[in-house]
C-alpha atoms as a PDB file:
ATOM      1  CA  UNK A   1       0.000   0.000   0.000  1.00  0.00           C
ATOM      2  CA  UNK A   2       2.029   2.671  -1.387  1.00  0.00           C
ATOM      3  CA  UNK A   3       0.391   5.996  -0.505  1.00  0.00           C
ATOM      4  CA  UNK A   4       0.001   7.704   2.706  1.00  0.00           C
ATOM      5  CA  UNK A   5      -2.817  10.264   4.114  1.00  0.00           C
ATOM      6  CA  UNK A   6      -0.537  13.291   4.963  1.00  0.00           C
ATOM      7  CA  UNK A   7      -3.297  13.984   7.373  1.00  0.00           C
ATOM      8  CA  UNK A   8      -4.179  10.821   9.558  1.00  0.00           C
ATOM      9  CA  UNK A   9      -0.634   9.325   8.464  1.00  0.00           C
ATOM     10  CA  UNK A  10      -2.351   5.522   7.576  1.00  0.00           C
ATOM     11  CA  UNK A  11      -0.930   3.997   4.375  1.00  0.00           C
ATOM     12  CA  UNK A  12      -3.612   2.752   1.639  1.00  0.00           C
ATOM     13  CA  UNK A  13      -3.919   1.126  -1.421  1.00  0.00           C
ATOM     14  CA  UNK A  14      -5.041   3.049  -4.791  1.00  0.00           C
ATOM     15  CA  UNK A  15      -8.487   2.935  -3.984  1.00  0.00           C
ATOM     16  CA  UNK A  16      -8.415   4.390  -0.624  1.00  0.00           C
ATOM     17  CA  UNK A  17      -5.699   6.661  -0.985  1.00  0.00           C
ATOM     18  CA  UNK A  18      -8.342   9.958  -0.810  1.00  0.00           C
ATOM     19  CA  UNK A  19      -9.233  11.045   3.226  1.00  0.00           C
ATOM     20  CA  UNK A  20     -12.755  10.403   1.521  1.00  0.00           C
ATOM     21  CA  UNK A  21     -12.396   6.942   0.581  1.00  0.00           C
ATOM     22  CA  UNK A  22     -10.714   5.426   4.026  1.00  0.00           C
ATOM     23  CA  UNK A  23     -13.012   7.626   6.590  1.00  0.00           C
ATOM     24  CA  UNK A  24     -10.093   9.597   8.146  1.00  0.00           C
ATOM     25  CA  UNK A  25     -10.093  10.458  11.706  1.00  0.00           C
ATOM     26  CA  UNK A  26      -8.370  13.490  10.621  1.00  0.00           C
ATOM     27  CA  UNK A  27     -10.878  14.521   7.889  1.00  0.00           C
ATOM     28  CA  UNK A  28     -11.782  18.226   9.673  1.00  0.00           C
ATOM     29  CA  UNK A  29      -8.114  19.149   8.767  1.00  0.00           C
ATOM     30  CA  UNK A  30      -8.608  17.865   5.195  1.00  0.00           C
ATOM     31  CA  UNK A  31     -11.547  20.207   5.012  1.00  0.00           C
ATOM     32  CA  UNK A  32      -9.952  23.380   6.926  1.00  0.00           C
ATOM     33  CA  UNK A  33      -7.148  22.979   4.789  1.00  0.00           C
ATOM     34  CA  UNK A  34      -9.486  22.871   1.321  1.00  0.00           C
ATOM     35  CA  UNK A  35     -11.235  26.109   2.766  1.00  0.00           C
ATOM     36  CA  UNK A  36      -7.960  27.847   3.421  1.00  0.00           C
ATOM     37  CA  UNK A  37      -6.866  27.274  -0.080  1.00  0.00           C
ATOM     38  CA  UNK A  38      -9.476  28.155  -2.172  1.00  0.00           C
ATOM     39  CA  UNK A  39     -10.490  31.412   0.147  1.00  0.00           C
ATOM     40  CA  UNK A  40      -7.060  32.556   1.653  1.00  0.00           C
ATOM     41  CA  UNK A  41      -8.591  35.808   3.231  1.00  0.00           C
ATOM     42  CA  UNK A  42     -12.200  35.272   3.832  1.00  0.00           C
ATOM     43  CA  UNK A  43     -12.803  33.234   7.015  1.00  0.00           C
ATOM     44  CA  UNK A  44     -14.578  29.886   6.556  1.00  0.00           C
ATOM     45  CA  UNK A  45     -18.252  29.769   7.925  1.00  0.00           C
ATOM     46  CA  UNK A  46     -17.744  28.081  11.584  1.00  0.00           C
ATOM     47  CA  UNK A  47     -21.293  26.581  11.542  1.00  0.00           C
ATOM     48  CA  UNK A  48     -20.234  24.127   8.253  1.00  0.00           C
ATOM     49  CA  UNK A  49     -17.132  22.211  10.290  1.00  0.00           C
ATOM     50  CA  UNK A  50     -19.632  21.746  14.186  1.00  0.00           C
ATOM     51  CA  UNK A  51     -20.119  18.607  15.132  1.00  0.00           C
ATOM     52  CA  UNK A  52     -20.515  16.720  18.268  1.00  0.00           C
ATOM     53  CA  UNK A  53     -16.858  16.334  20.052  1.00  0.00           C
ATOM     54  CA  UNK A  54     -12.827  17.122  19.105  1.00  0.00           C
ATOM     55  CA  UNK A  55      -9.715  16.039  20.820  1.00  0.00           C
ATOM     56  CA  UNK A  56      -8.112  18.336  23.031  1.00  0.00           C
ATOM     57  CA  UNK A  57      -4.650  18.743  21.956  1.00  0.00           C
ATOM     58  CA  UNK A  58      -1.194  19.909  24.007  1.00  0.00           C
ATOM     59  CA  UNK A  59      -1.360  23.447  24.638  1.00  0.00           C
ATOM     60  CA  UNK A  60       1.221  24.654  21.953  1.00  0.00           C
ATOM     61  CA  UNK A  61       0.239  27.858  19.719  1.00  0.00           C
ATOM     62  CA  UNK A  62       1.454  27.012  15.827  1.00  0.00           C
ATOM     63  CA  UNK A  63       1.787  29.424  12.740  1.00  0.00           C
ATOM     64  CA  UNK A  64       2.623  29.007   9.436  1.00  0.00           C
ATOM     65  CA  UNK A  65       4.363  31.094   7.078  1.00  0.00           C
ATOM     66  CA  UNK A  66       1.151  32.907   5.595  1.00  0.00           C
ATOM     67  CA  UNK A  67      -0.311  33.637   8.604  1.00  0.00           C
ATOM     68  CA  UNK A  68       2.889  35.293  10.343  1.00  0.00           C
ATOM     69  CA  UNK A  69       2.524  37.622   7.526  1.00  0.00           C
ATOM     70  CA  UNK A  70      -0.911  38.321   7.839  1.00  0.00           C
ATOM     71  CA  UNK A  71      -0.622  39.323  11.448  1.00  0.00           C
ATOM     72  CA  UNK A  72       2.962  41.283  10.341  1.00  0.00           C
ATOM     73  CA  UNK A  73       0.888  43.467   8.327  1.00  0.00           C
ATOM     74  CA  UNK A  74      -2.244  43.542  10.516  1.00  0.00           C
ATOM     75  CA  UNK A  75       0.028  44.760  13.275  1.00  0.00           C
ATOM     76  CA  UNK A  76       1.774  47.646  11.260  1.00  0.00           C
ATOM     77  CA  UNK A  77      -1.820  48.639  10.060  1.00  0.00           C
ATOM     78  CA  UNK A  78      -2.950  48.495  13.627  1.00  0.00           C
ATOM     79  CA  UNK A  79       0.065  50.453  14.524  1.00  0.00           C
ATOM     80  CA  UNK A  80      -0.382  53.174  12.464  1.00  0.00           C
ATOM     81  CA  UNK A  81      -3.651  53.859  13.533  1.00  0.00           C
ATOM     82  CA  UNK A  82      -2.397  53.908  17.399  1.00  0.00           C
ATOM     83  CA  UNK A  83       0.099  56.315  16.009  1.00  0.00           C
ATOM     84  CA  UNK A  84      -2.502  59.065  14.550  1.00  0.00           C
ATOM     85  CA  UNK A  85      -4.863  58.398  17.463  1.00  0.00           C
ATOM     86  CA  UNK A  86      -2.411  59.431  20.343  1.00  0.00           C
ATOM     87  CA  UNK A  87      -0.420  61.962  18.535  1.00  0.00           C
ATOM     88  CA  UNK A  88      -3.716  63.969  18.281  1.00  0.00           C
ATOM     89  CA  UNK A  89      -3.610  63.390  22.137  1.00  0.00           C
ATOM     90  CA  UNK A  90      -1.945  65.535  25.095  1.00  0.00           C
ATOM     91  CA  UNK A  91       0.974  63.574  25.885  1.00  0.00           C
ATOM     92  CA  UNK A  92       4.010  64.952  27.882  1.00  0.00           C
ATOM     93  CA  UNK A  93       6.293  63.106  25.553  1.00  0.00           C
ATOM     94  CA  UNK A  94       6.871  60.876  22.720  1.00  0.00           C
ATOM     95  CA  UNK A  95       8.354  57.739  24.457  1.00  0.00           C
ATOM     96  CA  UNK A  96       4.339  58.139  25.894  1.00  0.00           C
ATOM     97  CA  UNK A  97       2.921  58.228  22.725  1.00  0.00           C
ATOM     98  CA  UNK A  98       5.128  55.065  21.900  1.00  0.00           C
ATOM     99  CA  UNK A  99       4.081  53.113  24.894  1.00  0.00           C
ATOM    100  CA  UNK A 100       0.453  53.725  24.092  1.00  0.00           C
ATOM    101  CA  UNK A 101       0.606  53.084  20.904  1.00  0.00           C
ATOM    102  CA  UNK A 102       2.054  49.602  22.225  1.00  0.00           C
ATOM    103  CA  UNK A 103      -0.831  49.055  24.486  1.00  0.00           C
ATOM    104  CA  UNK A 104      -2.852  49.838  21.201  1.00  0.00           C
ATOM    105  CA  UNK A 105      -1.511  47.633  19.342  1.00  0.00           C
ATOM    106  CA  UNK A 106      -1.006  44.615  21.880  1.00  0.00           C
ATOM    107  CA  UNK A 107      -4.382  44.607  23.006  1.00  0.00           C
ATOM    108  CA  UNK A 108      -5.747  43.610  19.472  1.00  0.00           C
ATOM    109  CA  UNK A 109      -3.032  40.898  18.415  1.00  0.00           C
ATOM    110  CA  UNK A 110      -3.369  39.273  22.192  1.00  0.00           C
ATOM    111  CA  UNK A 111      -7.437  39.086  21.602  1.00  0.00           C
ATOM    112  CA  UNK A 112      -6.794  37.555  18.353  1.00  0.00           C
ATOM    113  CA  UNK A 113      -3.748  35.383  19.443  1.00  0.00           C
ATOM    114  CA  UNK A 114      -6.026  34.263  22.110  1.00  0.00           C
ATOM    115  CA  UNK A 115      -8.650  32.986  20.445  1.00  0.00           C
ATOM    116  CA  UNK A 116      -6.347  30.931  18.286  1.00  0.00           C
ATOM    117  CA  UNK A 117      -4.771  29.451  21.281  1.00  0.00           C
ATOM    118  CA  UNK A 118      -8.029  28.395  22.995  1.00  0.00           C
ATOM    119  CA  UNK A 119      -8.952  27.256  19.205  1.00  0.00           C
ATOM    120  CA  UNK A 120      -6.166  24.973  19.121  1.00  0.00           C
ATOM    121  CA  UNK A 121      -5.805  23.882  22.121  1.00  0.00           C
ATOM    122  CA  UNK A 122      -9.743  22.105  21.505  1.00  0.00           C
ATOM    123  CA  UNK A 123      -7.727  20.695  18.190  1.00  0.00           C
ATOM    124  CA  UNK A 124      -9.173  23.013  15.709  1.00  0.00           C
ATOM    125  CA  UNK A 125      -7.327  24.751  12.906  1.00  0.00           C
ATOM    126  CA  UNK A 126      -6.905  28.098  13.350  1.00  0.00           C
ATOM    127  CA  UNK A 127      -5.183  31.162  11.839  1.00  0.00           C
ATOM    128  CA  UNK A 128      -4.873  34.590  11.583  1.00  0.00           C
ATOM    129  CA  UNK A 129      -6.205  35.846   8.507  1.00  0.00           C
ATOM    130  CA  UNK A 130      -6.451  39.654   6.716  1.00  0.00           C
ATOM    131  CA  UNK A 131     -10.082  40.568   5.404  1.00  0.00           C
ATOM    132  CA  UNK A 132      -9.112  42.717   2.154  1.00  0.00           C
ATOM    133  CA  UNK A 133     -11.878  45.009   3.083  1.00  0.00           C
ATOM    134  CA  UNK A 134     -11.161  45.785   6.464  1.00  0.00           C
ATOM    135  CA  UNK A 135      -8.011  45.662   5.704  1.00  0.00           C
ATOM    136  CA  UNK A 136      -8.282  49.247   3.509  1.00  0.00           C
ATOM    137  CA  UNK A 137     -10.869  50.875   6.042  1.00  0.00           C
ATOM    138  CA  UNK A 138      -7.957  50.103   9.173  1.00  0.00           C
ATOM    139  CA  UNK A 139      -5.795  51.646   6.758  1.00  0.00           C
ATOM    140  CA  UNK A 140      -7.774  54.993   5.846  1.00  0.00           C
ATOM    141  CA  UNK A 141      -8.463  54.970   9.587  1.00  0.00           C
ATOM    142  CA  UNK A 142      -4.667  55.860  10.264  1.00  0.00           C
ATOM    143  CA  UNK A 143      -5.523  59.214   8.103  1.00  0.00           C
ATOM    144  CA  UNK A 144      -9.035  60.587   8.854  1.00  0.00           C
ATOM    145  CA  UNK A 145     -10.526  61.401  12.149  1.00  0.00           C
ATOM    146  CA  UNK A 146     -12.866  58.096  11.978  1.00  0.00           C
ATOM    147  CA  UNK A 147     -10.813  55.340  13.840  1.00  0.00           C
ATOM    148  CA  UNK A 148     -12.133  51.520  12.185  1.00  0.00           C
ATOM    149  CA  UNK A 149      -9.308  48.467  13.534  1.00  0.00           C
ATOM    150  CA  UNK A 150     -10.814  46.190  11.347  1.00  0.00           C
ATOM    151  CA  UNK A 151      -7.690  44.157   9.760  1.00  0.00           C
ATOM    152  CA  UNK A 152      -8.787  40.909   9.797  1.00  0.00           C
ATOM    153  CA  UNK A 153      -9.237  38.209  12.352  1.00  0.00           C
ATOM    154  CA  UNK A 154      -8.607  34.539  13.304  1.00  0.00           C
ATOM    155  CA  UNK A 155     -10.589  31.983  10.920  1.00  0.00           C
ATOM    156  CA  UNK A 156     -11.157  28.453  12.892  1.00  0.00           C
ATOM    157  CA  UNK A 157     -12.221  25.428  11.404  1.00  0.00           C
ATOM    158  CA  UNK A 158     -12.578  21.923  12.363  1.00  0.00           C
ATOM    159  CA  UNK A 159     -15.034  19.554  15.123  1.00  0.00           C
ATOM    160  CA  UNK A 160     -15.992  21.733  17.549  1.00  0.00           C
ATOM    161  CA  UNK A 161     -19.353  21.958  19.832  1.00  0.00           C
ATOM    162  CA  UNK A 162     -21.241  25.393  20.954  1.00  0.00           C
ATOM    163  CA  UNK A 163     -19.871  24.775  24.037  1.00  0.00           C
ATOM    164  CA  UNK A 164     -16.204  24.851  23.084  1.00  0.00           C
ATOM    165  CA  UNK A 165     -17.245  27.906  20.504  1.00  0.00           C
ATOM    166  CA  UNK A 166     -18.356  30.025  23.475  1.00  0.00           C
ATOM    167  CA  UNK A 167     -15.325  29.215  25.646  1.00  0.00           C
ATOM    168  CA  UNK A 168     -13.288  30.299  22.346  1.00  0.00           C
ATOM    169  CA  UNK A 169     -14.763  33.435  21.573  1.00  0.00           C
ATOM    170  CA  UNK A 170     -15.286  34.507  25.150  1.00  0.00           C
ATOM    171  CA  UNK A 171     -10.865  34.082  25.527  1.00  0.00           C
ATOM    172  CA  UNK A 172     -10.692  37.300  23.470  1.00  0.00           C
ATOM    173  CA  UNK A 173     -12.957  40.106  25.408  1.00  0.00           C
ATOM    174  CA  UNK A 174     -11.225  38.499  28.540  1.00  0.00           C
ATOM    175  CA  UNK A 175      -7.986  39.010  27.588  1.00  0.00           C
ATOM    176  CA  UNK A 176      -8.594  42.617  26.806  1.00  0.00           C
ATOM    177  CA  UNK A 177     -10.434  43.253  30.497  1.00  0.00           C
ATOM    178  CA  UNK A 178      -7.605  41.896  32.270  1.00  0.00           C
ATOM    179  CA  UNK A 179      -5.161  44.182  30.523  1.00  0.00           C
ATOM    180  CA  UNK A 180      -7.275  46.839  30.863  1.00  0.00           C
ATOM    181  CA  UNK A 181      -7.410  46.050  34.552  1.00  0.00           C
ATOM    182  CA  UNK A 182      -3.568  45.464  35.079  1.00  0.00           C
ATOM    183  CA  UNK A 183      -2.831  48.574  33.542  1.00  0.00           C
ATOM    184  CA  UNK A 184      -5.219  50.918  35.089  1.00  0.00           C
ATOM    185  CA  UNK A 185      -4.181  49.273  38.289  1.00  0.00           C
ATOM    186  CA  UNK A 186      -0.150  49.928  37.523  1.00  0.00           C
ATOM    187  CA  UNK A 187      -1.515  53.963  36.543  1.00  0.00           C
ATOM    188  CA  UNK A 188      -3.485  54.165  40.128  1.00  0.00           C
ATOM    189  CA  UNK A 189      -1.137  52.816  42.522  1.00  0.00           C
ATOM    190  CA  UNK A 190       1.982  53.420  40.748  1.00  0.00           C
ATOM    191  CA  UNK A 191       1.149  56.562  39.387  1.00  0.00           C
ATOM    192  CA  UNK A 192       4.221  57.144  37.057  1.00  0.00           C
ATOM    193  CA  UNK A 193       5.402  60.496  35.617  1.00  0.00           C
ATOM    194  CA  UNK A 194       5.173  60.873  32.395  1.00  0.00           C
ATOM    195  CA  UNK A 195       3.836  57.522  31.533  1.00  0.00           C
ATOM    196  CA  UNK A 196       0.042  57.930  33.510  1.00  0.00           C
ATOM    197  CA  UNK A 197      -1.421  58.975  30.315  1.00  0.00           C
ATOM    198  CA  UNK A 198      -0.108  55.915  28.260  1.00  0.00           C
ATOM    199  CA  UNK A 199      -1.477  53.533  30.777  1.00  0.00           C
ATOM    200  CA  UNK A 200      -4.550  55.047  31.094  1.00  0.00           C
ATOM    201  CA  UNK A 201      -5.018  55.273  27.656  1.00  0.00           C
ATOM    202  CA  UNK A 202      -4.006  51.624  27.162  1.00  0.00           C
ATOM    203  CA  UNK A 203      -6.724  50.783  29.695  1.00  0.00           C
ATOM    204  CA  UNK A 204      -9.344  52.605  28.083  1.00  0.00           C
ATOM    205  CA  UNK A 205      -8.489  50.902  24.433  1.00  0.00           C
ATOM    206  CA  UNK A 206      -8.533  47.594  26.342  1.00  0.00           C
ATOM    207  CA  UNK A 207     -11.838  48.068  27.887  1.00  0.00           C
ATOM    208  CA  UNK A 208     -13.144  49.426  25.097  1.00  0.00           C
ATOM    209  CA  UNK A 209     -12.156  46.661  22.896  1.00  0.00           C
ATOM    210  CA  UNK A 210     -13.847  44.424  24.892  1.00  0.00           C
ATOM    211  CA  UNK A 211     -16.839  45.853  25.284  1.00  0.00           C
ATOM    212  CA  UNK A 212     -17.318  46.251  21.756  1.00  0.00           C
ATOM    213  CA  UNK A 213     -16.515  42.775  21.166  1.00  0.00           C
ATOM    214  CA  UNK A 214     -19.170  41.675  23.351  1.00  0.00           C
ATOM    215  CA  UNK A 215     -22.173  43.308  21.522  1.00  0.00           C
ATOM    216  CA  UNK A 216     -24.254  39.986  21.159  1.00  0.00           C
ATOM    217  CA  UNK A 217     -24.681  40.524  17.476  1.00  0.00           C
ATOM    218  CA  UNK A 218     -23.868  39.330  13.790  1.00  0.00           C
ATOM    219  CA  UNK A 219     -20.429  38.449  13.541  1.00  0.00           C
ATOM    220  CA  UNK A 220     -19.273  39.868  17.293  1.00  0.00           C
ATOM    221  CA  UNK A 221     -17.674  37.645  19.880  1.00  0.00           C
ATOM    222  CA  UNK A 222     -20.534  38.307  22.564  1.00  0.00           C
ATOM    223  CA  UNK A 223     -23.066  36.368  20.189  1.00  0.00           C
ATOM    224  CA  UNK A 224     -21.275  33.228  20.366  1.00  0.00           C
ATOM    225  CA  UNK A 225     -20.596  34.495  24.507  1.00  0.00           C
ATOM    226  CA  UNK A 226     -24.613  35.042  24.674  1.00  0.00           C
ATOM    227  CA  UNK A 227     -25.608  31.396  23.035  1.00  0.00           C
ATOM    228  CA  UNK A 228     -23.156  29.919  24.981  1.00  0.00           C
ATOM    229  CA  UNK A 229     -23.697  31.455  28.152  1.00  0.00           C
ATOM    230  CA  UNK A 230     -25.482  34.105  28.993  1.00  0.00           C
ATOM    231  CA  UNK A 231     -24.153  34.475  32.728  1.00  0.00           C
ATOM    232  CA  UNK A 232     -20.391  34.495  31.467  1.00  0.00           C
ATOM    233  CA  UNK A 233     -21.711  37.235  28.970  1.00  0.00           C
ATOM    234  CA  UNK A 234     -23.481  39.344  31.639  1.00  0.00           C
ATOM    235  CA  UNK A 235     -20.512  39.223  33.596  1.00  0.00           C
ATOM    236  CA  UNK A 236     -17.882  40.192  30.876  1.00  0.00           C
ATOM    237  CA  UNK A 237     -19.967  42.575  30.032  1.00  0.00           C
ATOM    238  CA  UNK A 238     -20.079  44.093  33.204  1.00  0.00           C
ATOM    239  CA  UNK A 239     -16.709  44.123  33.908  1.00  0.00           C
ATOM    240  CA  UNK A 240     -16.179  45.787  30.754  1.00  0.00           C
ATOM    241  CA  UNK A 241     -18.436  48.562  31.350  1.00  0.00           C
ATOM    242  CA  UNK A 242     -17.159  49.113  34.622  1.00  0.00           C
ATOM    243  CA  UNK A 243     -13.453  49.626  33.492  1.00  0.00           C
ATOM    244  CA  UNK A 244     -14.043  51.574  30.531  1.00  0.00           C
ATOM    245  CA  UNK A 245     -15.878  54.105  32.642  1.00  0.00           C
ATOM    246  CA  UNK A 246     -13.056  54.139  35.178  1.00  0.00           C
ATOM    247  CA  UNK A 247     -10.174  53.934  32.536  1.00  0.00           C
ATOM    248  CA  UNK A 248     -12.010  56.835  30.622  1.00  0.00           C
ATOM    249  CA  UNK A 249     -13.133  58.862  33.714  1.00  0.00           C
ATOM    250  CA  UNK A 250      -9.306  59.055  35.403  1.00  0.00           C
ATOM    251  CA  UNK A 251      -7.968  60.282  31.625  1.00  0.00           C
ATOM    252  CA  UNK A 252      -9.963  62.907  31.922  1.00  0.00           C
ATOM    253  CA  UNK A 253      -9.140  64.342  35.443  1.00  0.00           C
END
């Protein structure tokens, strides 16, 4: 039996050769892979790869090639809207415009990272991907007053249950509350000259981001939150209120 799956890894004869024909137990990859190649940049539609169960897999985030350089250029995009943002700002100096612009940017590729971690780690494929479209609004963004981050985001694929969905989407809007948290915390207690601004500002993106995230709606992480659990989303929610109005309230004292 001369040919292997490069997917399961099982050798087969002629007639079996195709994942189709020998009923691999890898076959999600087969069709996460397909999607990815005939639709590089739009994300594959979740709802077509959910069936009942997945194996969880060891806890080790992977990228290939393409993707590194769709999150290289989805971070410089990203970037240079942090950069016309805060320069419009009052900021005592321009290592404090730097550091926010950090925060900025860190709080979007950490949601987005973590959602492919928690992805992966249920043994789904999943990768950062540009969206063409949002793509050019992110970049106009970084040169009129209207701010859109918009870039792209992480397409997963593969067995997965609502449950596991939830959990997944839910990773990203936490992420950005407990940075928000940490570094309105550092600006309160630690109160540093000449960086208060930057943290405070980084706080208020955070927050922000997550509460946007969570609007229970369309393509928005808080609808997946909402149909998965609609305590978990009250909460987030909450939180994320609650910190945006503190973040935003001590930048403008």
């Amino acid at each position: 039996m001369p040919f292997v799956c490069t997917f399961c890894g099982g050798a087969f004869c002629a007639q079996h050769r195709l994942p189709e024909s020998h009923n691999c137990s890898e076959y999600w990859r087969v069709r996460a892979h397909r999607q990815s190649l005939f639709s590089p940049i739009a994300p594959p539609d979740i709802r077509a790869y959910t069936t009942s169960s997945s194996p969880v897999t060891r806890s080790v985030i992977r990228f290939s090639p393409t993707e590194i350089r769709h999150i290289a250029i989805g971070v410089i995009l990203v970037s240079g809207v942090g950069l016309s943002f805060f320069t419009l700002r009052a900021f005592p100096s321009w290592l404090a415009v730097v550091a926010a612009v950090f925060f900025f940017t860190a709080g979007f590729l950490v949601h987005e990272l973590t959602h492919k971690a928690m992805a992966q780690r249920y043994g789904m494929w999943a990768e950062f991907r540009l969206d063409m479209f949002g793509a050019v609004l992110t970049l106009l963004s970084a040169v009129s007053p209207l701010k859109i981050i918009a870039p792209g985001a992480v397409v997963i694929a593969g067995n997965t249950t609502p449950d596991r969905v939830g959990k997944t989407a839910a990773a990203g809007p936490t992420t950005n509350i407990l940075i928000a948290s940490l570094l309105l915390g550092l600006a309160e207690v630690l109160q540093p000259i000449g960086f208060m601004e930057a943290l405070l500002a980084g706080s208020a993106i955070n927050a922000f981001m997550a509460l946007f995230n969570l609007i229970p709606f369309g393509v928005f992480d808080g609808l997946k939150v909402f149909r998965w659990n609609k305590l978990v989303w009250l909460v987030l929610l909450a939180l994320a209120v609650l910190i945006t109005a503190l973040s935003y309230m001590s930048l403008s004292l």
